[in-house]
C-alpha atoms as a PDB file:
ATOM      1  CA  UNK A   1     -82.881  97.206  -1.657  1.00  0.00           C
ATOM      2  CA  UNK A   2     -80.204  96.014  -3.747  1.00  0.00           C
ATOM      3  CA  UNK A   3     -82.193  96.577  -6.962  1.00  0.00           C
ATOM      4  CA  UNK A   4     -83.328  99.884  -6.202  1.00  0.00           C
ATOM      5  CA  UNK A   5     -79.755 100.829  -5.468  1.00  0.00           C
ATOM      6  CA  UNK A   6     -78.364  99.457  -9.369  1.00  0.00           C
ATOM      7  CA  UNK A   7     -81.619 101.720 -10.148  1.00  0.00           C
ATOM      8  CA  UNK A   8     -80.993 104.918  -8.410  1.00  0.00           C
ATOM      9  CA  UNK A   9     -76.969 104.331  -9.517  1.00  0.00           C
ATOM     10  CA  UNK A  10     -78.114 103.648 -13.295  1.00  0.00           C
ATOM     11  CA  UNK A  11     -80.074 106.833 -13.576  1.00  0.00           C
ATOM     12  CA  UNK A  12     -77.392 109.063 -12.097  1.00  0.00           C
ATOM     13  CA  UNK A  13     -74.603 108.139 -14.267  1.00  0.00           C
ATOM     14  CA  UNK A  14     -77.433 108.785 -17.224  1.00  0.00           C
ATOM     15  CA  UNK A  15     -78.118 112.178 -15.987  1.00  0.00           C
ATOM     16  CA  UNK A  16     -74.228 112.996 -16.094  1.00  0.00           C
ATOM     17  CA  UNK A  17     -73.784 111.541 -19.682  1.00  0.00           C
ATOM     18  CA  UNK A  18     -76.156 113.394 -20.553  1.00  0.00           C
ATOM     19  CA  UNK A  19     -75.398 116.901 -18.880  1.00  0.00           C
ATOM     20  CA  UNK A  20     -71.659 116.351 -20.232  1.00  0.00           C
ATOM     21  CA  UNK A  21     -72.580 115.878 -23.548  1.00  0.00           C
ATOM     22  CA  UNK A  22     -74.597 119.038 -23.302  1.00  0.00           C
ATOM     23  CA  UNK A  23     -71.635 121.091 -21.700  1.00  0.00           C
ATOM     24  CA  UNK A  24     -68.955 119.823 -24.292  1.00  0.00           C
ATOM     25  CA  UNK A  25     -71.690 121.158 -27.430  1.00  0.00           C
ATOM     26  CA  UNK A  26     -72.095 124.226 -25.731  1.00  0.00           C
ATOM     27  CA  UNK A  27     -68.378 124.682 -25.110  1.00  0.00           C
ATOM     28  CA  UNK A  28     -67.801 123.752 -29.262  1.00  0.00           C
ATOM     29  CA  UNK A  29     -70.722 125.204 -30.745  1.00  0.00           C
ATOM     30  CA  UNK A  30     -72.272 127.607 -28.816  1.00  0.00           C
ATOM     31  CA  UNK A  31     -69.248 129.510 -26.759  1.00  0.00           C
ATOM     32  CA  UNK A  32     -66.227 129.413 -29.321  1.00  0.00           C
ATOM     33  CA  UNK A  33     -64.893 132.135 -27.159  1.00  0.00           C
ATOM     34  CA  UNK A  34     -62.776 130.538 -24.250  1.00  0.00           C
ATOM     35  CA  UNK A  35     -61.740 132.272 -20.868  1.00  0.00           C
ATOM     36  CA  UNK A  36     -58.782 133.361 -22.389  1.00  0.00           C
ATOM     37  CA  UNK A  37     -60.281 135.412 -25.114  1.00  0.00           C
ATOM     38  CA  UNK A  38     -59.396 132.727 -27.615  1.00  0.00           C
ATOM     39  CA  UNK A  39     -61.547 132.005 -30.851  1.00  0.00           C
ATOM     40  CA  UNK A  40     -61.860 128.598 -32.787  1.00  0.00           C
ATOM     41  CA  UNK A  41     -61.143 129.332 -36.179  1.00  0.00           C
ATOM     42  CA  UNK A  42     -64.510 127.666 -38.063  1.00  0.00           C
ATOM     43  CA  UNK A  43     -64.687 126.201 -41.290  1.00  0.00           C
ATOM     44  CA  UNK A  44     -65.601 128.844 -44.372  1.00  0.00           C
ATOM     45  CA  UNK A  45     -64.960 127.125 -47.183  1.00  0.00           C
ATOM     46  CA  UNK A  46     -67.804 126.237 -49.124  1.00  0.00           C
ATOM     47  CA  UNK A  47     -69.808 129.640 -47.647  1.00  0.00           C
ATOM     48  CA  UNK A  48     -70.303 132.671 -49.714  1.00  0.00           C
ATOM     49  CA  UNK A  49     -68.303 136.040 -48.630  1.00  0.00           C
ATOM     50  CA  UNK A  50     -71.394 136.983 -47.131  1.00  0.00           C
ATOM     51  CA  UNK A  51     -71.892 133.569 -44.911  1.00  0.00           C
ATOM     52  CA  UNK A  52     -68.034 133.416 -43.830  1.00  0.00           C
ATOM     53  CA  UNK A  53     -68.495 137.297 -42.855  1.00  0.00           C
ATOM     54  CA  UNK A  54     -71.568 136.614 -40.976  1.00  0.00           C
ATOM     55  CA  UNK A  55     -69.710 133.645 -39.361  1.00  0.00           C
ATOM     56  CA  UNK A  56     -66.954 135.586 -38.501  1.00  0.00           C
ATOM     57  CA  UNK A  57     -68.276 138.245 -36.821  1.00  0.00           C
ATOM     58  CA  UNK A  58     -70.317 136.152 -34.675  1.00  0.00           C
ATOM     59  CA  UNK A  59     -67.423 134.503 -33.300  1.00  0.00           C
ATOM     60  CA  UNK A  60     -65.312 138.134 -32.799  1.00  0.00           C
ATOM     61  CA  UNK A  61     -63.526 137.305 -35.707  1.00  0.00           C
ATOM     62  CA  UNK A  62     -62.414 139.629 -38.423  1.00  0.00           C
ATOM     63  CA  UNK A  63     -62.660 138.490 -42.566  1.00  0.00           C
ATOM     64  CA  UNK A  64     -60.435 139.250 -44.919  1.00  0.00           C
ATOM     65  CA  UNK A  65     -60.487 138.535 -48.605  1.00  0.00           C
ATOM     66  CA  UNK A  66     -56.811 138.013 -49.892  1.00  0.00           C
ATOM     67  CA  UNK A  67     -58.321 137.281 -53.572  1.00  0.00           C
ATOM     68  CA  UNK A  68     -59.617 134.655 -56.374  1.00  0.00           C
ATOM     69  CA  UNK A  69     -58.483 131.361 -57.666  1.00  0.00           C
ATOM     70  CA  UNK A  70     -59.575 128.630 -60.227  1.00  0.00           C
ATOM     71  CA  UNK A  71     -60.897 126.108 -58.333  1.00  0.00           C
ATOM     72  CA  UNK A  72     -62.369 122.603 -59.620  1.00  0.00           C
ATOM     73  CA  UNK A  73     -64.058 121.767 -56.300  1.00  0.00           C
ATOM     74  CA  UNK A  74     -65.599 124.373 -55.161  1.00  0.00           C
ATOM     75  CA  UNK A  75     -68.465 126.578 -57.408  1.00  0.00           C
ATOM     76  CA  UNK A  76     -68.042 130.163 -58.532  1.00  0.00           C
ATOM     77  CA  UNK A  77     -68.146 132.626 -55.748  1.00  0.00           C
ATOM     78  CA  UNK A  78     -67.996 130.265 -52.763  1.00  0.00           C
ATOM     79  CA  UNK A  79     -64.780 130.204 -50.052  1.00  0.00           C
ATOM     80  CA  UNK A  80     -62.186 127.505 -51.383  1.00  0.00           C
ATOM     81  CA  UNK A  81     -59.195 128.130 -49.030  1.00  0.00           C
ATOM     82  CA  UNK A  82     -58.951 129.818 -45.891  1.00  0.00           C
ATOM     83  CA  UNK A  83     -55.540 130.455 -43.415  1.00  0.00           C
ATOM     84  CA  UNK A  84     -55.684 129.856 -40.544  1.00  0.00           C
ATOM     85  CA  UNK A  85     -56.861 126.466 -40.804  1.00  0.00           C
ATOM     86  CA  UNK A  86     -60.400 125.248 -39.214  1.00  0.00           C
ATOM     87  CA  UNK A  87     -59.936 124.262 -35.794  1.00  0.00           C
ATOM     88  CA  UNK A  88     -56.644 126.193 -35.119  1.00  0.00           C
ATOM     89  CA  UNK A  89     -57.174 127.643 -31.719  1.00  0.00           C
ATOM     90  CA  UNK A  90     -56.387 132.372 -32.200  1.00  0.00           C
ATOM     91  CA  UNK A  91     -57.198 135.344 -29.974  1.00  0.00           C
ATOM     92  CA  UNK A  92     -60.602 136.962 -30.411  1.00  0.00           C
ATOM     93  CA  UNK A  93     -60.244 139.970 -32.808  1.00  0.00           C
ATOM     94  CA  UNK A  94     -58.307 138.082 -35.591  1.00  0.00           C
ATOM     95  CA  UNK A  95     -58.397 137.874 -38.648  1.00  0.00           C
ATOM     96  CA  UNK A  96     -59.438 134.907 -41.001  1.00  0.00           C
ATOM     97  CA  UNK A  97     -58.031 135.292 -44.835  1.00  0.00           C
ATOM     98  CA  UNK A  98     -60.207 133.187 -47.216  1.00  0.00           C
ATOM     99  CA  UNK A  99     -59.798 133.204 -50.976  1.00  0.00           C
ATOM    100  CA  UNK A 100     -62.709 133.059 -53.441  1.00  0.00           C
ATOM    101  CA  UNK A 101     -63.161 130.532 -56.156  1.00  0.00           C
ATOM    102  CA  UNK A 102     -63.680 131.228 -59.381  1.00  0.00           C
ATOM    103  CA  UNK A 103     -64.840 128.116 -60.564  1.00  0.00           C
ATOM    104  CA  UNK A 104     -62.889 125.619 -62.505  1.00  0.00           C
ATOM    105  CA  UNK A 105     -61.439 126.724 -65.953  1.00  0.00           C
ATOM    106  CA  UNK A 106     -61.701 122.738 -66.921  1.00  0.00           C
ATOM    107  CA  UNK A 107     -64.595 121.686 -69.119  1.00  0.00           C
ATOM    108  CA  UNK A 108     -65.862 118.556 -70.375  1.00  0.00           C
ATOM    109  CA  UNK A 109     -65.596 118.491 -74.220  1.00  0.00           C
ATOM    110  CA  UNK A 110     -69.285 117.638 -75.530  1.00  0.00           C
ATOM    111  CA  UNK A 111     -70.205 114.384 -78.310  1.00  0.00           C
ATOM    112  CA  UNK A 112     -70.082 116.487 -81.335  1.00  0.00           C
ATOM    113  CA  UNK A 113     -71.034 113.887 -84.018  1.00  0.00           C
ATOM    114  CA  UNK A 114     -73.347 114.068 -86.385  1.00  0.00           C
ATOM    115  CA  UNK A 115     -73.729 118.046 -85.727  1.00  0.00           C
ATOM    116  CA  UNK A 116     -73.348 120.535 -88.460  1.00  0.00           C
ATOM    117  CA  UNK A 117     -70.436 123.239 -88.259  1.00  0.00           C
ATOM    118  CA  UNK A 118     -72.863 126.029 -86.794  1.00  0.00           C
ATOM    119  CA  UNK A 119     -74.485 124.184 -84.587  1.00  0.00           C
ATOM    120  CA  UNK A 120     -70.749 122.373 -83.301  1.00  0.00           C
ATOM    121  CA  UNK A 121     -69.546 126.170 -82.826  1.00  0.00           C
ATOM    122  CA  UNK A 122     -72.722 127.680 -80.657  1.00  0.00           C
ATOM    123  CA  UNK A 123     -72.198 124.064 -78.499  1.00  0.00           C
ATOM    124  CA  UNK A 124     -68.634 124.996 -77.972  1.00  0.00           C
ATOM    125  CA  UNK A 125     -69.023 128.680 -77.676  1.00  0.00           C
ATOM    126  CA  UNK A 126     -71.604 127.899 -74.504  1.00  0.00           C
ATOM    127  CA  UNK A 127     -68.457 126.020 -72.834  1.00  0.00           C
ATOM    128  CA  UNK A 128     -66.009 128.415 -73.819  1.00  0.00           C
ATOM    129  CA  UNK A 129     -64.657 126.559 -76.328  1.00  0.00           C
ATOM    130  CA  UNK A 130     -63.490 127.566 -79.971  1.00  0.00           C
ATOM    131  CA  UNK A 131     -63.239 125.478 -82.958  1.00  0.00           C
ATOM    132  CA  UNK A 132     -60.096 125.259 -84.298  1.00  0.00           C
ATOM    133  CA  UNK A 133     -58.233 123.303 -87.448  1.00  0.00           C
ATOM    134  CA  UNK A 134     -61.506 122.218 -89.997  1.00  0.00           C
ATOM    135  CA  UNK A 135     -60.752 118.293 -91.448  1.00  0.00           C
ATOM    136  CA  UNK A 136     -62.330 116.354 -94.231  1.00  0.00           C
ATOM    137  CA  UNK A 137     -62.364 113.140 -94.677  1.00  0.00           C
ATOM    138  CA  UNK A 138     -64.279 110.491 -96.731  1.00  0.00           C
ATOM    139  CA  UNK A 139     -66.943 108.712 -94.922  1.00  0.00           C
ATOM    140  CA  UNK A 140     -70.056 106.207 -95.610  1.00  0.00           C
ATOM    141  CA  UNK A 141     -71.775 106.831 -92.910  1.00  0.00           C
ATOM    142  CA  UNK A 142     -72.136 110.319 -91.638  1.00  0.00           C
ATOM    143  CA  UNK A 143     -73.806 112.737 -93.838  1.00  0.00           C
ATOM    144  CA  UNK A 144     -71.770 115.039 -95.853  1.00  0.00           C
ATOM    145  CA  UNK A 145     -70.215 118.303 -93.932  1.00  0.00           C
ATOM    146  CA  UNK A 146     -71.629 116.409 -90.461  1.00  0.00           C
ATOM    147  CA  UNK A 147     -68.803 116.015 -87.373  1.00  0.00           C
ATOM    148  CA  UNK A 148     -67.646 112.193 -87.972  1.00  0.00           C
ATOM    149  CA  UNK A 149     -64.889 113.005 -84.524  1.00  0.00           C
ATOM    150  CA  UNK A 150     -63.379 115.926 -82.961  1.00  0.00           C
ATOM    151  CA  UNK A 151     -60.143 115.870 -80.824  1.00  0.00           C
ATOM    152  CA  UNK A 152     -59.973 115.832 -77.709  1.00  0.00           C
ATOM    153  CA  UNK A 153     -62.224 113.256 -77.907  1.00  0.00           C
ATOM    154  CA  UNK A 154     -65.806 113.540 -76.083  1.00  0.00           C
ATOM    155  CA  UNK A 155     -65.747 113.342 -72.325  1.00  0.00           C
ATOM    156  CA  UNK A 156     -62.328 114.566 -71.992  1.00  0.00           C
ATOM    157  CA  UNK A 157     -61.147 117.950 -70.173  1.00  0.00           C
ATOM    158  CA  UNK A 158     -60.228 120.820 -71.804  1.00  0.00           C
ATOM    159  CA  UNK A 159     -59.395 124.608 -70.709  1.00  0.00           C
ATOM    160  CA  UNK A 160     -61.848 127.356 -71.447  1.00  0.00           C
ATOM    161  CA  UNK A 161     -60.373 128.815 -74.262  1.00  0.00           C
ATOM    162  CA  UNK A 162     -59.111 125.867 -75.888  1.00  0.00           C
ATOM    163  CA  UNK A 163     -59.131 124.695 -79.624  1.00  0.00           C
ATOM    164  CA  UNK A 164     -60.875 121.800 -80.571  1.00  0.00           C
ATOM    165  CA  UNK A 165     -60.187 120.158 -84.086  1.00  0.00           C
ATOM    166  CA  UNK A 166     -63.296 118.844 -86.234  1.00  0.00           C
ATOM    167  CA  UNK A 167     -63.415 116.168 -88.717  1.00  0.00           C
ATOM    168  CA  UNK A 168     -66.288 117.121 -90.898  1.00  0.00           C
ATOM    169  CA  UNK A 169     -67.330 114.304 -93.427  1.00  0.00           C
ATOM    170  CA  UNK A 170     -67.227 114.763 -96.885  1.00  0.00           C
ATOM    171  CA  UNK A 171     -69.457 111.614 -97.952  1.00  0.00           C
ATOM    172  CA  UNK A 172     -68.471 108.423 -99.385  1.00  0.00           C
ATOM    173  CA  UNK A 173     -65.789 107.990-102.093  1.00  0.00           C
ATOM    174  CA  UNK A 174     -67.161 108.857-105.352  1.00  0.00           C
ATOM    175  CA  UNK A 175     -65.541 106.114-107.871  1.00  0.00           C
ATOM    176  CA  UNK A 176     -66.575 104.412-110.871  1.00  0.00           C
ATOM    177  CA  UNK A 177     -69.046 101.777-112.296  1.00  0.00           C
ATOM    178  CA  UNK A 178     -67.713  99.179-113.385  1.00  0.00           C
ATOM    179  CA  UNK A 179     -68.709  97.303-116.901  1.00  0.00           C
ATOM    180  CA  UNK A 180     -70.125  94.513-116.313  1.00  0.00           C
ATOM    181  CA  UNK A 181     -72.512  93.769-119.587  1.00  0.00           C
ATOM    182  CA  UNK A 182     -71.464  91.123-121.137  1.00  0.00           C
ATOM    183  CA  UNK A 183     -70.906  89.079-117.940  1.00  0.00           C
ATOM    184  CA  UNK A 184     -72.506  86.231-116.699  1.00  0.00           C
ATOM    185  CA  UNK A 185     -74.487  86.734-113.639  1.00  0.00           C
ATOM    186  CA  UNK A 186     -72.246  85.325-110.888  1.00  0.00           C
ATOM    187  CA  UNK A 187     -68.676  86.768-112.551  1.00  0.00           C
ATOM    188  CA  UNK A 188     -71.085  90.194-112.535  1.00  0.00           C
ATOM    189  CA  UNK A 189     -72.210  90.158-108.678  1.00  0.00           C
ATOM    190  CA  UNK A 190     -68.587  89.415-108.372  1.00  0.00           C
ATOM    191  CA  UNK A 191     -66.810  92.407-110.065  1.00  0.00           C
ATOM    192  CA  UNK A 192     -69.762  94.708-108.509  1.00  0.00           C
ATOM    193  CA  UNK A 193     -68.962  94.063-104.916  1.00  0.00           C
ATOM    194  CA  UNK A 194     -65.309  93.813-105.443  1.00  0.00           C
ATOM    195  CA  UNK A 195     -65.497  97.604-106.716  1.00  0.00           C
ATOM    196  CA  UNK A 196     -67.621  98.425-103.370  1.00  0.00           C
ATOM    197  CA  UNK A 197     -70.761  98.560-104.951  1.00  0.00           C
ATOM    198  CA  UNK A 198     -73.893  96.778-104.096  1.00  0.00           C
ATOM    199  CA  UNK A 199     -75.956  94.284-106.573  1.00  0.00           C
ATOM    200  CA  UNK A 200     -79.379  95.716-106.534  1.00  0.00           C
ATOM    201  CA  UNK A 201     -82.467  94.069-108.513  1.00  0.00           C
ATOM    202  CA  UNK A 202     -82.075  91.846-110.658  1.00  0.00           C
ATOM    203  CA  UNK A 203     -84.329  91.094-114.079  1.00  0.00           C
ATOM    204  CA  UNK A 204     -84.485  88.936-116.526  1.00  0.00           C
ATOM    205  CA  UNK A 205     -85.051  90.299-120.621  1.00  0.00           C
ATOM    206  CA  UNK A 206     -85.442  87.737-123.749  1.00  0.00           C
ATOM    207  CA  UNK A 207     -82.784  88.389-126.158  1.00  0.00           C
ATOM    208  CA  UNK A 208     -81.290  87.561-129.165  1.00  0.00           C
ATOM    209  CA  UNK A 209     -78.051  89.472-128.670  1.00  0.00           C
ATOM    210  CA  UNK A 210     -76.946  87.807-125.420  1.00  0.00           C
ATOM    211  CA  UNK A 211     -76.325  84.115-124.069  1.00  0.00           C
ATOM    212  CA  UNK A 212     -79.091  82.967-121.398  1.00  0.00           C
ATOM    213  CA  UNK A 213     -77.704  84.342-118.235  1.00  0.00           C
ATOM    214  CA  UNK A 214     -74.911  86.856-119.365  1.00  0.00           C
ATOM    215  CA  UNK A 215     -75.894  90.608-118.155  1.00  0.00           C
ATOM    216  CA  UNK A 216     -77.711  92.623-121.149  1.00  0.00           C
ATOM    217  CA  UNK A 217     -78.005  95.553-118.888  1.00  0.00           C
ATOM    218  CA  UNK A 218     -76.571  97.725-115.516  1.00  0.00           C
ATOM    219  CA  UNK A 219     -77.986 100.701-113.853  1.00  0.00           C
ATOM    220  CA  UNK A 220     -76.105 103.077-113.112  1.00  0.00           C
ATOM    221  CA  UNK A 221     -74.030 103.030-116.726  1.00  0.00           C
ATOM    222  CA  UNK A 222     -70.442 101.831-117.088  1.00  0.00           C
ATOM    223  CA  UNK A 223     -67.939 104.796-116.500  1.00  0.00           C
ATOM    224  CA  UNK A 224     -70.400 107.072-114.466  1.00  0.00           C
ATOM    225  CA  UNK A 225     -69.017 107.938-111.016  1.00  0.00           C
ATOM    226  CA  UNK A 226     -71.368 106.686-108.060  1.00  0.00           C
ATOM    227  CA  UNK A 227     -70.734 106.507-104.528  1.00  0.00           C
ATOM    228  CA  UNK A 228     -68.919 103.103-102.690  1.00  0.00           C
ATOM    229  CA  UNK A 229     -72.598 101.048-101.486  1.00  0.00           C
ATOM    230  CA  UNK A 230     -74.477 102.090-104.001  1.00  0.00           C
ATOM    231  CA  UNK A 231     -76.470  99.410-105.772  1.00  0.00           C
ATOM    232  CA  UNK A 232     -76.150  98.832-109.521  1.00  0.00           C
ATOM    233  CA  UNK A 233     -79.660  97.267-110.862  1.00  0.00           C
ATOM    234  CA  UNK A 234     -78.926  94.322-113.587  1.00  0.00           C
ATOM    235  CA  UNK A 235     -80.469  92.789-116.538  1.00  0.00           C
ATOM    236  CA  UNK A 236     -79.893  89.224-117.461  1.00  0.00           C
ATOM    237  CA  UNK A 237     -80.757  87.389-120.770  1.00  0.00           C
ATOM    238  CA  UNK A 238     -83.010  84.849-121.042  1.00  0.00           C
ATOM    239  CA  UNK A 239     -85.186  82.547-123.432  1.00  0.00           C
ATOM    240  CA  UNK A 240     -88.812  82.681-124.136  1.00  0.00           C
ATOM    241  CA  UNK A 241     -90.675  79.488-122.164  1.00  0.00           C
ATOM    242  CA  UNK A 242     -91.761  76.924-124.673  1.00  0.00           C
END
């Protein structure tokens, strides 16, 4: 008896859970309209004009569009702010203002490197950008009249609209070889990469002109201009083997 009571007691106080949890979603949800006449005010933002209106009307609400505004967290077109607030308790027939984004005027500002100056400007032009002041500077590793860095840097924000400067290369310093015929070998390698050149091959030439191991030879020439890493090729004396 006693266990079929707990049983029979258990099962009714289910039953009312459960029926109170459907009343109180019905009461939220389904009949916003209270005995008074009064409305809550749901949430819009996020909904197109044509959702919140929708919404609106089913609760005996009126929409009204007071305008637009950048927004950054909400997409083009969609509710971003609406008065009254959600959940604020108003008679049936009122009237919810919302305001429209209009997207964020922020952009990210794209990698740039390595681009040419056409290709940089159709990039930015997509993102509403503009390019603005035109650098050079010299530089070994990016190919001449490429983007070596743009400011704002990549990954930054920047307003549609805005400038952004470019730093086009304009190739590696073009200085000159030095002389280094008449050299021995080591003193040679030396003075090469001292200049900012490279020591490229390296051959060996009987003659009766030079010493055994003094340079006979250089490619490029003495005096031409060459750019900084580029390798100069060497000869060296030697003697016939006996």
């Amino acid at each position: 008896m006693y266990y079929n009571g707990t049983k029979i007691f258990l099962v009714s106080f289910l039953v009312s859970l459960i029926t109170s949890v459907i009343v109180c979603v019905l009461f939220l949800f389904v009949l916003p309209v209270g005995k008074s006449g009064e409305v809550v005010i749901p949430d819009l933002t996020g909904s197109t004009p044509e959702q919140a209106r929708v919404i609106a009307e089913n609760r005996g609400l009126l929409l009204v569009v007071g305008g637009e505004e950048e927004n950054e967290k909400y997409a083009d077109n969609q509710i971003c702010r609406q008065t009254p607030l959600p959940g604020s308790i108003v008679k049936s027939k009122s009237s919810i203002t919302v305001f429209i984004s209009k997207g964020s005027s922020s952009v990210i500002v794209p990698d740039l490197k390595g681009l040419g100056l056409s290709e940089a400007t159709v990039k930015l032009n997509e993102l509403g950008l503009r390019i603005g002041d035109i650098k050079t500077e010299e530089n070994a590793t990016v190919e001449k009249d490429r983007i070596v860095t743009i400011q704002p840097a990549p990954g930054s924000k920047a307003k549609k609209g805005d400038a952004i400067t470019i730093v086009l290369s304009g190739g590696a310093e073009a200085i000159e070889v030095p002389r280094v015929i008449g050299r021995v070998l080591s003193t040679a390698k030396r003075i090469i990469e001292e200049k900012g050149f490279a020591v490229g091959s390296i051959s060996y030439e009987v003659s009766t002109e030079f010493d055994v191991g003094i340079v006979m030879a250089q490619n490029p020439r003495a005096g031409t201009k060459a750019k900084k890493g580029t390798k100069i090729d060497l000869t060296v004396a030697t003697v016939l083997d006996q």
